[in-house]
Protein backbone atom coordinates (compact mmCIF):
# COMPACT_ATOMS: atom_id res chain seq x y z
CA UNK A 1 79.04 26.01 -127.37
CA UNK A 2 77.16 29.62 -128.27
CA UNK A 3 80.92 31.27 -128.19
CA UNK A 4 81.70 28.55 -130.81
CA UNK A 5 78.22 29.29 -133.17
CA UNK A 6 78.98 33.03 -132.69
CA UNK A 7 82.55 32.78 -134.03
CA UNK A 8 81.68 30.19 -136.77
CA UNK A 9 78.60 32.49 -137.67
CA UNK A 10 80.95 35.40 -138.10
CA UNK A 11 83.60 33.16 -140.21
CA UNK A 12 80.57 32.45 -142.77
CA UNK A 13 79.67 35.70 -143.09
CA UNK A 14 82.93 37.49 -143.71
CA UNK A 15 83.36 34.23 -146.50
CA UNK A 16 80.12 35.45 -147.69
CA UNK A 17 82.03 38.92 -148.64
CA UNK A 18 85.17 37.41 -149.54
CA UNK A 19 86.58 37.79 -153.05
CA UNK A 20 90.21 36.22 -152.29
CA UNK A 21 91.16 32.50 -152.25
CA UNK A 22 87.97 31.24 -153.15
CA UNK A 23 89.41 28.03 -154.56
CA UNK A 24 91.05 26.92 -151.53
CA UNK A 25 88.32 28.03 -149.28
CA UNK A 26 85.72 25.74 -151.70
CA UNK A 27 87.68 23.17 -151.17
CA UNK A 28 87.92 23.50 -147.78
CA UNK A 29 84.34 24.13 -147.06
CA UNK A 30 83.81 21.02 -149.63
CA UNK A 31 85.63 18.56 -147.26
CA UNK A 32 83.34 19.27 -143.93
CA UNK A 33 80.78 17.29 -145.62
CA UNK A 34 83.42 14.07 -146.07
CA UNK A 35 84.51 14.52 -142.22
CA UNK A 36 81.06 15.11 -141.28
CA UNK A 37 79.72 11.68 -142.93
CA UNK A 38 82.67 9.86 -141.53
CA UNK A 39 82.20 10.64 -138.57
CA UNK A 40 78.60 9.93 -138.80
CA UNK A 41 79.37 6.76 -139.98
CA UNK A 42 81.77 5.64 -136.93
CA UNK A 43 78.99 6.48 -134.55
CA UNK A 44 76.35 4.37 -136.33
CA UNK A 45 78.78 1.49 -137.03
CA UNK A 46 79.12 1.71 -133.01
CA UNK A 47 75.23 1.69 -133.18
CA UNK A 48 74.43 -1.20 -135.61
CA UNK A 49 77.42 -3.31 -133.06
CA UNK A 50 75.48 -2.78 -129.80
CA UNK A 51 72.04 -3.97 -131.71
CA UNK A 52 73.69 -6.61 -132.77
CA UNK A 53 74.88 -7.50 -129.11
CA UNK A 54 71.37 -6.15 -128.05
CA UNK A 55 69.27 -8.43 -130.27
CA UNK A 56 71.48 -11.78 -128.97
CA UNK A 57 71.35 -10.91 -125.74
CA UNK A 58 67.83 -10.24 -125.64
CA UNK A 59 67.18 -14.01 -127.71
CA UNK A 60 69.23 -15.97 -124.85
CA UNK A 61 67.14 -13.76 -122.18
CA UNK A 62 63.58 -14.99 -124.01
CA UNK A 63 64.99 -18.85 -124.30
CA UNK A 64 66.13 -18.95 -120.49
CA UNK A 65 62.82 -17.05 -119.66
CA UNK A 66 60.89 -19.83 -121.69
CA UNK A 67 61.73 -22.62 -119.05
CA UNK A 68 60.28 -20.78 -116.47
CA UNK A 69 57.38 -18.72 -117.76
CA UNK A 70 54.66 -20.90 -117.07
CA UNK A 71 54.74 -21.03 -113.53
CA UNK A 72 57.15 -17.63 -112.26
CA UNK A 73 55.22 -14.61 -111.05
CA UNK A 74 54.97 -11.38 -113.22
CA UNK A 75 57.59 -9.70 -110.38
CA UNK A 76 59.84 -12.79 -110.80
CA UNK A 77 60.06 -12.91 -114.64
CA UNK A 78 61.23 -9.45 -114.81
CA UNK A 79 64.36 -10.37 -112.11
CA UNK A 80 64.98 -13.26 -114.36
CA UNK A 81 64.99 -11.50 -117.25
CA UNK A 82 67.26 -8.41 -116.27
CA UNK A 83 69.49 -10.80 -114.54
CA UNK A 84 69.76 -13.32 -117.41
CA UNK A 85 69.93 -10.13 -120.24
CA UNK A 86 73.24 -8.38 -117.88
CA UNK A 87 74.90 -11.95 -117.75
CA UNK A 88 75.15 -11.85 -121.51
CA UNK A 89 75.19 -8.19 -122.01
CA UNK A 90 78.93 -6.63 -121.55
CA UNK A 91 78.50 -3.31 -123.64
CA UNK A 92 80.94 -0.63 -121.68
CA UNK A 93 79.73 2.03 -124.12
CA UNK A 94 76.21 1.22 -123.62
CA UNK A 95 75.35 1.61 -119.89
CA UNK A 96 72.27 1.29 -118.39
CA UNK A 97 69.81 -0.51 -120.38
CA UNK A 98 66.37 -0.82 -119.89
CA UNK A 99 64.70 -4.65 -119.99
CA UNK A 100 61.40 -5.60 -120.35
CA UNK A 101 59.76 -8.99 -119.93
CA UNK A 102 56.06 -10.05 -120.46
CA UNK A 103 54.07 -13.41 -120.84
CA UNK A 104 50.84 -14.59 -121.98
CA UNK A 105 49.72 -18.08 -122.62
CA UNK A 106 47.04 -17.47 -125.29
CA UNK A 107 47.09 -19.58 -128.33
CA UNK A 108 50.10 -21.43 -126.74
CA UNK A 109 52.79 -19.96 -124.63
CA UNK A 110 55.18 -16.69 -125.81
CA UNK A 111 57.28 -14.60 -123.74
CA UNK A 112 58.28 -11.30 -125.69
CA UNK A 113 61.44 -9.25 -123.90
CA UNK A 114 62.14 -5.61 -124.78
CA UNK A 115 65.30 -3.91 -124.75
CA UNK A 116 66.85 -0.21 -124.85
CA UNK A 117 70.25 0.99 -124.54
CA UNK A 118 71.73 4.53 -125.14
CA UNK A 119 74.93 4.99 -126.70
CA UNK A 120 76.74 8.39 -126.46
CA UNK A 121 78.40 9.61 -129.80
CA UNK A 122 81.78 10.44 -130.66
CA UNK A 123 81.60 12.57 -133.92
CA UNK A 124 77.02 13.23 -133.93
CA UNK A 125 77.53 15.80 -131.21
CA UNK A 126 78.58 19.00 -133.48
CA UNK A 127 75.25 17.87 -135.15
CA UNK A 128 73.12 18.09 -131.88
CA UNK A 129 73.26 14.18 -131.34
CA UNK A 130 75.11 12.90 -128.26
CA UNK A 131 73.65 10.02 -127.70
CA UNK A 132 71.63 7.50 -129.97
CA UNK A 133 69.18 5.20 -128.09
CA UNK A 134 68.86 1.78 -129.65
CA UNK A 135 65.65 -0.41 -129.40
CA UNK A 136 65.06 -4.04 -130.06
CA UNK A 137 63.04 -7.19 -129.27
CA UNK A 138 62.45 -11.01 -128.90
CA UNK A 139 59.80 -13.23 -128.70
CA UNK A 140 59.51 -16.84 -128.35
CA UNK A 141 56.71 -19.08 -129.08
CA UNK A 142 56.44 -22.87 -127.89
CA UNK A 143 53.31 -24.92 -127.35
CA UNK A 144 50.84 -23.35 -129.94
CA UNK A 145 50.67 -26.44 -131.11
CA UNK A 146 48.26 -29.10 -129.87
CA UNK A 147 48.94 -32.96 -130.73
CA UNK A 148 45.87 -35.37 -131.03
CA UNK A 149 47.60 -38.90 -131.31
CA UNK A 150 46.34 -42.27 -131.39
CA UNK A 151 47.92 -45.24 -130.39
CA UNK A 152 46.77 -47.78 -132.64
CA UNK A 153 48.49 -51.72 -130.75
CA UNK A 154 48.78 -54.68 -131.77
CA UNK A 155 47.00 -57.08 -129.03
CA UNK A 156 47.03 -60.37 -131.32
CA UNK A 157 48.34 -63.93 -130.20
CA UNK A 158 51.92 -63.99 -131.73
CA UNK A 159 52.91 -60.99 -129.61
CA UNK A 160 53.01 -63.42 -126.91
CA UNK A 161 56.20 -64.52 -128.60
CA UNK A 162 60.09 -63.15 -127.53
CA UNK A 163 58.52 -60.60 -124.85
CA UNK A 164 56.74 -58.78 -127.68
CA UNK A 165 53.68 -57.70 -125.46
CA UNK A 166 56.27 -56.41 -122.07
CA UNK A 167 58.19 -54.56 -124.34
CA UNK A 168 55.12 -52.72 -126.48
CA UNK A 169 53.51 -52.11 -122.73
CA UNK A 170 57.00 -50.54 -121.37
CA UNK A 171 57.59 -48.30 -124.65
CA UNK A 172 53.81 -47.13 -124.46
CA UNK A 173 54.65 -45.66 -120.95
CA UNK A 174 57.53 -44.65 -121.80
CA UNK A 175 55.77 -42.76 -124.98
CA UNK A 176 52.91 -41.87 -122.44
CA UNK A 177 55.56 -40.31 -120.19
CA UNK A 178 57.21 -38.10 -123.29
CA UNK A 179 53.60 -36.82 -124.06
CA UNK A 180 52.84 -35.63 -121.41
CA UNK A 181 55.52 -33.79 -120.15
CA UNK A 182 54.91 -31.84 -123.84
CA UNK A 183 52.03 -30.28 -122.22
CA UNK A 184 51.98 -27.25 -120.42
CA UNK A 185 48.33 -27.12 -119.95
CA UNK A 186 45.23 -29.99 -119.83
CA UNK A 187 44.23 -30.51 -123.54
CA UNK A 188 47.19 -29.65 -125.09
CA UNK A 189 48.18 -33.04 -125.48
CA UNK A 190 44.89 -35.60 -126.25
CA UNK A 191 46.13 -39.22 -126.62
CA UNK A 192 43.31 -42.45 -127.83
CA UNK A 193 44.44 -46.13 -127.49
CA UNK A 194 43.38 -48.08 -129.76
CA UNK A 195 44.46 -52.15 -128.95
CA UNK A 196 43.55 -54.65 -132.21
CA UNK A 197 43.39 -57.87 -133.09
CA UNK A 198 40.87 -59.08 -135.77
CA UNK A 199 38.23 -56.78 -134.46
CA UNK A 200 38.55 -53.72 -131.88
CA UNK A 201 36.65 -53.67 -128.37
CA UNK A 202 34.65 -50.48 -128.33
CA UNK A 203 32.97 -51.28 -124.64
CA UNK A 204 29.72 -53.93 -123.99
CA UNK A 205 28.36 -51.29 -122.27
CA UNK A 206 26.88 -49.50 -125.46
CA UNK A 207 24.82 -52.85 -126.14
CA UNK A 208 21.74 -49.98 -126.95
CA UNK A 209 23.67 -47.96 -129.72
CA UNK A 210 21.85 -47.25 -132.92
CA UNK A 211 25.27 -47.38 -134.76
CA UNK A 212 25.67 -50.48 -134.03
CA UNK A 213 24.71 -53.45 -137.10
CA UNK A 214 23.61 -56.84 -135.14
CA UNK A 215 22.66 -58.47 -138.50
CA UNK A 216 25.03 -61.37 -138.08
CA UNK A 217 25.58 -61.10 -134.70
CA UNK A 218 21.67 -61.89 -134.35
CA UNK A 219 22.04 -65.24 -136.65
CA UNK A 220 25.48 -66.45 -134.98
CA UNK A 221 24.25 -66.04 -131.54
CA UNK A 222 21.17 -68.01 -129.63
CA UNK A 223 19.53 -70.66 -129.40
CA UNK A 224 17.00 -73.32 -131.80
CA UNK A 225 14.01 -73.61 -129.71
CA UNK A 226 10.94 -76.01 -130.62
CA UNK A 227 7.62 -75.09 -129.89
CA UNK A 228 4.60 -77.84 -130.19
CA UNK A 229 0.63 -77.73 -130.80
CA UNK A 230 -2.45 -79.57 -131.84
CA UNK A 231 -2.97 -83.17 -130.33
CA UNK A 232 -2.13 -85.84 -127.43
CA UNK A 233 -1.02 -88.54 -127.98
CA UNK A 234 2.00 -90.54 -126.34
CA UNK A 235 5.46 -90.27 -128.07
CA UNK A 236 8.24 -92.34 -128.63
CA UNK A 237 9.71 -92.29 -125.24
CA UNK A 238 6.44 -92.88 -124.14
CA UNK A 239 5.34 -89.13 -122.48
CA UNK A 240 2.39 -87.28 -123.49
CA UNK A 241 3.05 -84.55 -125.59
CA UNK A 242 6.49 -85.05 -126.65
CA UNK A 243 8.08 -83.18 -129.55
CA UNK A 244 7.72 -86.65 -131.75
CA UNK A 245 3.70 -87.08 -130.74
CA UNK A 246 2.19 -88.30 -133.85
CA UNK A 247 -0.60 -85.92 -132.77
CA UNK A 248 1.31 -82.71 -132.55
CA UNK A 249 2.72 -79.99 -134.87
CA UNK A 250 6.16 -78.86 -133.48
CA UNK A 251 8.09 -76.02 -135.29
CA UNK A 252 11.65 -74.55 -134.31
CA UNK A 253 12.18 -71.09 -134.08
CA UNK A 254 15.45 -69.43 -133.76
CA UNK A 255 16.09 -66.76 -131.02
CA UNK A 256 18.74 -64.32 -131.02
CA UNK A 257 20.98 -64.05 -127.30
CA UNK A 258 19.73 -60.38 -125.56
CA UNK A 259 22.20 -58.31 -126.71
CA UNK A 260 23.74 -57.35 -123.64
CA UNK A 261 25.66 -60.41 -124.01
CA UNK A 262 27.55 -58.89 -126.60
CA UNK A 263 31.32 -58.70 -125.26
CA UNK A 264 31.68 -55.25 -127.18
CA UNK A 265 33.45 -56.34 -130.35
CA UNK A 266 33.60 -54.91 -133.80
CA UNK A 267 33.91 -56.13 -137.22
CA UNK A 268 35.05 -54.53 -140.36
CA UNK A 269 31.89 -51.99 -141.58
CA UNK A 270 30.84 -53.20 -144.91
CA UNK A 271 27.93 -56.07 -145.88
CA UNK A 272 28.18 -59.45 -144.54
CA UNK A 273 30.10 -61.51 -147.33
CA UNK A 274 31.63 -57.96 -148.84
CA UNK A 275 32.83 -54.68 -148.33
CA UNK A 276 30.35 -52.25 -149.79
CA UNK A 277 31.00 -50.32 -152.31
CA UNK A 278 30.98 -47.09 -150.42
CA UNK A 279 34.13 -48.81 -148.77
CA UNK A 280 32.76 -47.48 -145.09
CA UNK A 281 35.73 -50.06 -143.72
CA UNK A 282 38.15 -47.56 -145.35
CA UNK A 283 36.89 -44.31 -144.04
CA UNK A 284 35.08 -42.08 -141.22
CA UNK A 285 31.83 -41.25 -142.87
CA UNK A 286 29.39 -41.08 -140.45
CA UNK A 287 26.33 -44.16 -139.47
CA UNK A 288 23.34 -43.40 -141.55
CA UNK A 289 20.26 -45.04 -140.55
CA UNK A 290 18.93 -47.68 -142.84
CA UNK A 291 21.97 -48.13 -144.52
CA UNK A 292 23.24 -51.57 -143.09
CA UNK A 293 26.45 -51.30 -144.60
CA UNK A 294 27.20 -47.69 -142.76
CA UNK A 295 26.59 -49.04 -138.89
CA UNK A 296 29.34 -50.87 -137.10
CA UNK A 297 28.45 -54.63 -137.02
CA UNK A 298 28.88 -56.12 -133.57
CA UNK A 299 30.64 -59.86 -133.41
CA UNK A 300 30.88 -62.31 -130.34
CA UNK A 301 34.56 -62.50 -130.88
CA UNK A 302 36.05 -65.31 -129.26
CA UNK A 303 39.51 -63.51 -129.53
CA UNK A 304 38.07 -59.89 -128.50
CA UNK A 305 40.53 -57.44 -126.91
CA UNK A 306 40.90 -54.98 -124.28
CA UNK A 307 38.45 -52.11 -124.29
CA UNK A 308 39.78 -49.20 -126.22
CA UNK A 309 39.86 -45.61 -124.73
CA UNK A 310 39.29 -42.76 -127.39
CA UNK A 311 41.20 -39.11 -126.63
CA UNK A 312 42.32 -38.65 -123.17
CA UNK A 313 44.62 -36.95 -121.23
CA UNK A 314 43.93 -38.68 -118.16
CA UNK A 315 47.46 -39.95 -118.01
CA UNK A 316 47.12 -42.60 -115.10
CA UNK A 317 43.83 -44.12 -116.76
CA UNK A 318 46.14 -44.72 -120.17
CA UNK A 319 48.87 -46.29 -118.67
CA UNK A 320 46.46 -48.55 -116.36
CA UNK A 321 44.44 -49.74 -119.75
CA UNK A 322 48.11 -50.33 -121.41
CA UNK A 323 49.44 -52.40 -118.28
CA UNK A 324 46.28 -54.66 -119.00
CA UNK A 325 46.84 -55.42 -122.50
CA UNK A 326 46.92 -59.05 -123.34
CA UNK A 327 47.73 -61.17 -126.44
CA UNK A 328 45.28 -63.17 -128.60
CA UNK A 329 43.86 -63.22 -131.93
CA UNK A 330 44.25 -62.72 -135.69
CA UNK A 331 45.67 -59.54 -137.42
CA UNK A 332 43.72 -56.81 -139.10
CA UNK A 333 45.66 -53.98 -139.16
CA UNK A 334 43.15 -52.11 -141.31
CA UNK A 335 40.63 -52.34 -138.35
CA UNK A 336 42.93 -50.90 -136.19
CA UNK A 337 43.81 -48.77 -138.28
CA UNK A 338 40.64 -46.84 -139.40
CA UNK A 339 39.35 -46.66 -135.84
CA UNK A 340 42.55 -44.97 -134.54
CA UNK A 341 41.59 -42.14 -137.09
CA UNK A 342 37.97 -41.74 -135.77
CA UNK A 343 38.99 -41.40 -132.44
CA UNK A 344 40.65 -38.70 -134.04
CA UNK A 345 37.45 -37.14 -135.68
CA UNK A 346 34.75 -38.49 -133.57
CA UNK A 347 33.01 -42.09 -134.62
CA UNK A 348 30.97 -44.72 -132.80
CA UNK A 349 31.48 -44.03 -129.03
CA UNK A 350 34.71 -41.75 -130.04
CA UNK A 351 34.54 -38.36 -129.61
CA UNK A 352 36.91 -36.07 -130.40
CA UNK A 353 36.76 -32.59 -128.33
CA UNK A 354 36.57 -29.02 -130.18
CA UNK A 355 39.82 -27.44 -131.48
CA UNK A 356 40.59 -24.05 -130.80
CA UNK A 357 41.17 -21.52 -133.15
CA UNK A 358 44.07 -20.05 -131.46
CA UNK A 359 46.00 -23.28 -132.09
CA UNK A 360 47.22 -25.18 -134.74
CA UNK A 361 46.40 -29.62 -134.75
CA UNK A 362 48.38 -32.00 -135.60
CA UNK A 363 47.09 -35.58 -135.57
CA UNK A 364 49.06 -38.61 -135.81
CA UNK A 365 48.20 -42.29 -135.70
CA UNK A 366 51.19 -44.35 -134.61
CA UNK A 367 50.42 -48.10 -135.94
CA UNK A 368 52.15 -50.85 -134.49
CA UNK A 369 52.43 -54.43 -135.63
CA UNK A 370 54.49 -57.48 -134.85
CA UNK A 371 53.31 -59.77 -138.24
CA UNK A 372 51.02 -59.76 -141.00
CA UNK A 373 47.41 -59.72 -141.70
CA UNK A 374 46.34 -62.90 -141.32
CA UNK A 375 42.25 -61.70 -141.15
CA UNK A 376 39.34 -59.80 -141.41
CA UNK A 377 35.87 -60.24 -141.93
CA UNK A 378 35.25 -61.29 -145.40
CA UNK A 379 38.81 -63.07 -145.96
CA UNK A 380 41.77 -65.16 -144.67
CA UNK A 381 43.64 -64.33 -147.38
CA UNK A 382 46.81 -62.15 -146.48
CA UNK A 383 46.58 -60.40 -149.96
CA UNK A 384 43.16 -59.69 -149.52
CA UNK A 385 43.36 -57.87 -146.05
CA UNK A 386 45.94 -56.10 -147.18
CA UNK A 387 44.35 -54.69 -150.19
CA UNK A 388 41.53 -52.97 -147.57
CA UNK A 389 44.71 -50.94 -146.41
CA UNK A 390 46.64 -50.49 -148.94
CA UNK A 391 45.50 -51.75 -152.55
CA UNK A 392 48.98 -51.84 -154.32
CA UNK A 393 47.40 -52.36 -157.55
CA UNK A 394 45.13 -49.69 -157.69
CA UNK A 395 47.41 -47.04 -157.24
CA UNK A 396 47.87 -47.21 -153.06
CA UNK A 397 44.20 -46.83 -152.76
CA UNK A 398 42.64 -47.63 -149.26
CA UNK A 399 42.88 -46.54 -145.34
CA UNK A 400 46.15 -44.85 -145.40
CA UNK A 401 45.71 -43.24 -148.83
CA UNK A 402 42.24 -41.42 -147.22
CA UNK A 403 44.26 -40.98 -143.42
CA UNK A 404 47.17 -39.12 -145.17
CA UNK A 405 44.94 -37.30 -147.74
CA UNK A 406 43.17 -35.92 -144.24
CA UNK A 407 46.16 -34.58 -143.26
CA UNK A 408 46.88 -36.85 -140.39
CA UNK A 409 50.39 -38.48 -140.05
CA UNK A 410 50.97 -42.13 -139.87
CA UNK A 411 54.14 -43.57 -138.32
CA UNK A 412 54.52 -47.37 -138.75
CA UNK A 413 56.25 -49.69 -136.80
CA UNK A 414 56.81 -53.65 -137.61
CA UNK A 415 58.53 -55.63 -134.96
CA UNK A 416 59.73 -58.89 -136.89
CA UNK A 417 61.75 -61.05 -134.40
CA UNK A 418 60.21 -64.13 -136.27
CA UNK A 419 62.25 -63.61 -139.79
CA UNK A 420 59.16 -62.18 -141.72
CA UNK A 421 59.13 -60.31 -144.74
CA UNK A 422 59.82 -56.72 -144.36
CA UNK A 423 56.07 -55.18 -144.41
CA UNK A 424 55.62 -53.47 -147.46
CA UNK A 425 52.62 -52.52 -146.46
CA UNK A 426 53.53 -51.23 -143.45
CA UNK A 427 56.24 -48.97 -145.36
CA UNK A 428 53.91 -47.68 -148.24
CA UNK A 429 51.02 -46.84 -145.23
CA UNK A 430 53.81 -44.15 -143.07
CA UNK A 431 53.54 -40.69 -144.36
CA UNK A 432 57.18 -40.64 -145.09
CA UNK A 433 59.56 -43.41 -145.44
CA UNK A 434 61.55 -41.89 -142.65
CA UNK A 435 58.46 -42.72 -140.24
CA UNK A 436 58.95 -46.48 -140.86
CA UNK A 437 60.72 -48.50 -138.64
CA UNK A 438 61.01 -52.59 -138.70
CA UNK A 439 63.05 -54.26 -135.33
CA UNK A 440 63.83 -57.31 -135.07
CA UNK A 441 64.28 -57.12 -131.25
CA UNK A 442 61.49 -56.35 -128.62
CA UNK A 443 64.00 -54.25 -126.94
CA UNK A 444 64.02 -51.93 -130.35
CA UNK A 445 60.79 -50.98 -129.64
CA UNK A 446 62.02 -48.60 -126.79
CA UNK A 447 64.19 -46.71 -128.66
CA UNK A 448 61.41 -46.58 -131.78
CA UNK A 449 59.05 -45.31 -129.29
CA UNK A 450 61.34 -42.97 -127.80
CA UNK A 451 62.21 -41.16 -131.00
CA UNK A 452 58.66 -41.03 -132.54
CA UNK A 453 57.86 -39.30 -129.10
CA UNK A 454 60.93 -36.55 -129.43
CA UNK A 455 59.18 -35.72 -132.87
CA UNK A 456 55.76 -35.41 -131.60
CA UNK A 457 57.41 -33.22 -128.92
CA UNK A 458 59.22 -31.26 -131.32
CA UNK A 459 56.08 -30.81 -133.06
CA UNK A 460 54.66 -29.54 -129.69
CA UNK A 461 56.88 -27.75 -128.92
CA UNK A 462 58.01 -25.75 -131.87
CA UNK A 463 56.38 -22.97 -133.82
């Protein structure tokens, strides 16, 4: 090239001198500019095509990686990735290239692959370029989100009717199954179950709880007992000291069963003939001590149901406590309802573990019913359960207006093989009206269950 530069240098400086065509010269010298740029502009046309193939090929490398990530070795994820990247890759005039592959798991799970190529111009090179190298990137993101979700199950008598109560146990698994596969790591994926009838179970074993109210219980459970003083004398069947001894002074006393007697059921929080006007049946605030109305009032609930389990991911425990599940009782969905959302935040003997700041939460209560309410603690009156979930008349007030305005999502689920009334209530309680579903087949609830638990999944999965 210096033979060129001297010649060209010697061209410019004779033009310098020159006095003689100066208008065809300018115009000459004018047009190297115009060649110049087009050439230019070939080479990075060439350029901006290889990103373009770059950048693709490097988004189908991350994807592939992502199935792997988790459990390949630093040394194996960087085969994959160069493998995977020249399978896609098919650049003649960019040789070579460099690929980079890296994983971390922090704050949910993102593989990030680098790539380089070097392209050698065509027209750049009388400007000192031959070759341009070309950079570009891809990450992926999955799992930084962590699902809390609480299975709130209807466990009352009618679901003993059409193979209600096989076909709720078999989708549970099968939505039990879908869950956990979503998780990559323990805890990314906390699941509470939450069976109801017209009370919830929360275990006999916390008999000694100061959250729990035994007002009622106390007076509906024990035993008259008479207790007699002051003279002899011989009674009407004709023994001495008898309870009817014109002598003696007899008085009955009532005496409450020991509480650990208590089969572990739960009523509606609230005061005995009413719900209080704080409304604690319709939200999470927290027990205060000497407020009756706060605690959780225990009931010997003929009816009671299984035990419920707040959030787990002990996978093999929640499918054991769902294969036990049987039918019996009245419906109070709003019951159910409310305690699925404090196993959610914590409540009673819930507790809900710490969230991490590296993730994002999403917390969903999936309510399932076969009927309507036919129950709670103050009323038999269908209307007036209802109205403690879902108060129609007062703007949607109740348990799903304070769930939603929490910012957890409700999915609804009425299984009507009887020819009920579509649920309104049901409907107006899911977040959206595309997370309603009614069957009227126990076999539906499969395929229900299997589609709310692609969208939780999704939810998982996605960024």
């Amino acid at each position: 090239m210096l033979p060129f530069w001297t010649k060209l240098r010697r061209a410019l400086t004779a033009f310098a001198g020159a006095r003689g065509g100066n208008v065809a010269l300018t115009f000459a010298m004018a047009t190297l500019p115009i060649i110049g740029g087009v050439g230019a502009a070939v080479d990075f046309s060439r350029a901006n095509s290889i990103k373009t193939a770059l950048q693709a090929a490097l988004d189908s490398t991350a994807l592939m990686l992502s199935k792997e990530a988790a459990t390949a070795t630093a040394s194996q994820l960087q085969t994959d990735a160069t493998n995977y990247f020249k399978a896609v890759f098919n650049r003649a005039d960019a040789p070579n290239p460099t690929i980079t592959a890296s994983y971390t798991a922090s704050g949910g799970s993102t593989i990030v692959v680098n790539g380089s190529v070097s392209m050698a111009t065509k027209f750049l090179g009388v400007l000192g370029y031959n070759s341009l190298t070309i950079n570009s990137s891809s990450t992926t993101t999955w799992g930084s989100t962590r699902l809390r979700v609480a299975l709130v199950l209807d466990n009352t008598g009618s679901m003993a009717q059409d193979n209600k109560l096989t076909a709720l146990k078999s989708a549970t698994k099968g939505l039990l199954t879908q869950l956990q596969s979503a998780a990559t790591n323990n805890g990314d994926v906390y699941v509470s179950i939450i069976p109801f009838s017209k009370d919830v179970n929360v275990g006999s074993s916390y008999y000694n709880a100061n959250w729990i109210d035994w007002t009622d219980w106390n007076s509906n459970n024990g035993t008259q007992q008479t207790s007699c003083s002051g003279g002899g004398g011989y009674g009407w069947n004709g023994g001495w000291g008898g309870s009817n001894n014109s002598g003696s002074n007899c008085t009955q006393t009532w005496v409450p069963n020991n509480h650990n007697t208590w089969n572990g059921c739960i009523t509606d929080r609230g005061n005995s003939s009413t719900p209080s006007t704080q409304n604690y049946d319709q939200n999470v605030l927290a027990p205060q001590t000497g407020v009756t109305a706060s605690l959780y009032p225990a009931e010997q609930y003929s009816n009671c149901p299984l035990a419920m389990m707040g959030l787990s991911y002990n996978w093999a425990s929640m499918n054991s406590l769902v294969d036990q599940m049987y039918p019996n009782g009245n419906t109070n969905q709003p019951i159910g309802l409310v305690w699925g959302w404090l196993s959610l935040v914590g409540g009673g003997p819930l507790t809900a573990p710490a969230q991490d700041p590296n993730y994002t939460y999403q917390n969903v209560i999936v309510l399932m019913s076969d009927g309507l309410n036919t129950q709670n603690r103050w009323s038999s009156n269908q209307s007036a359960v209802d109205k403690r979930m879902y108060d129609s008349t007062n703007g949607g007030a109740g348990t799903c207006a304070n769930i939603k305005a929490a910012g957890v999502t409700i999915y609804t689920v009425q299984v009507n093989t009887g020819g009920d009334p579509l649920s309104t209530l049901l409907q107006n309680c899911a977040s959206t009206s595309d997370k309603f579903w009614m069957v009227t087949s126990s076999s539906g609830l499969g395929t229900v269950f299997n589609t709310i638990g692609t969208s939780l999944t999704q939810l998982r999965v996605a960024k």
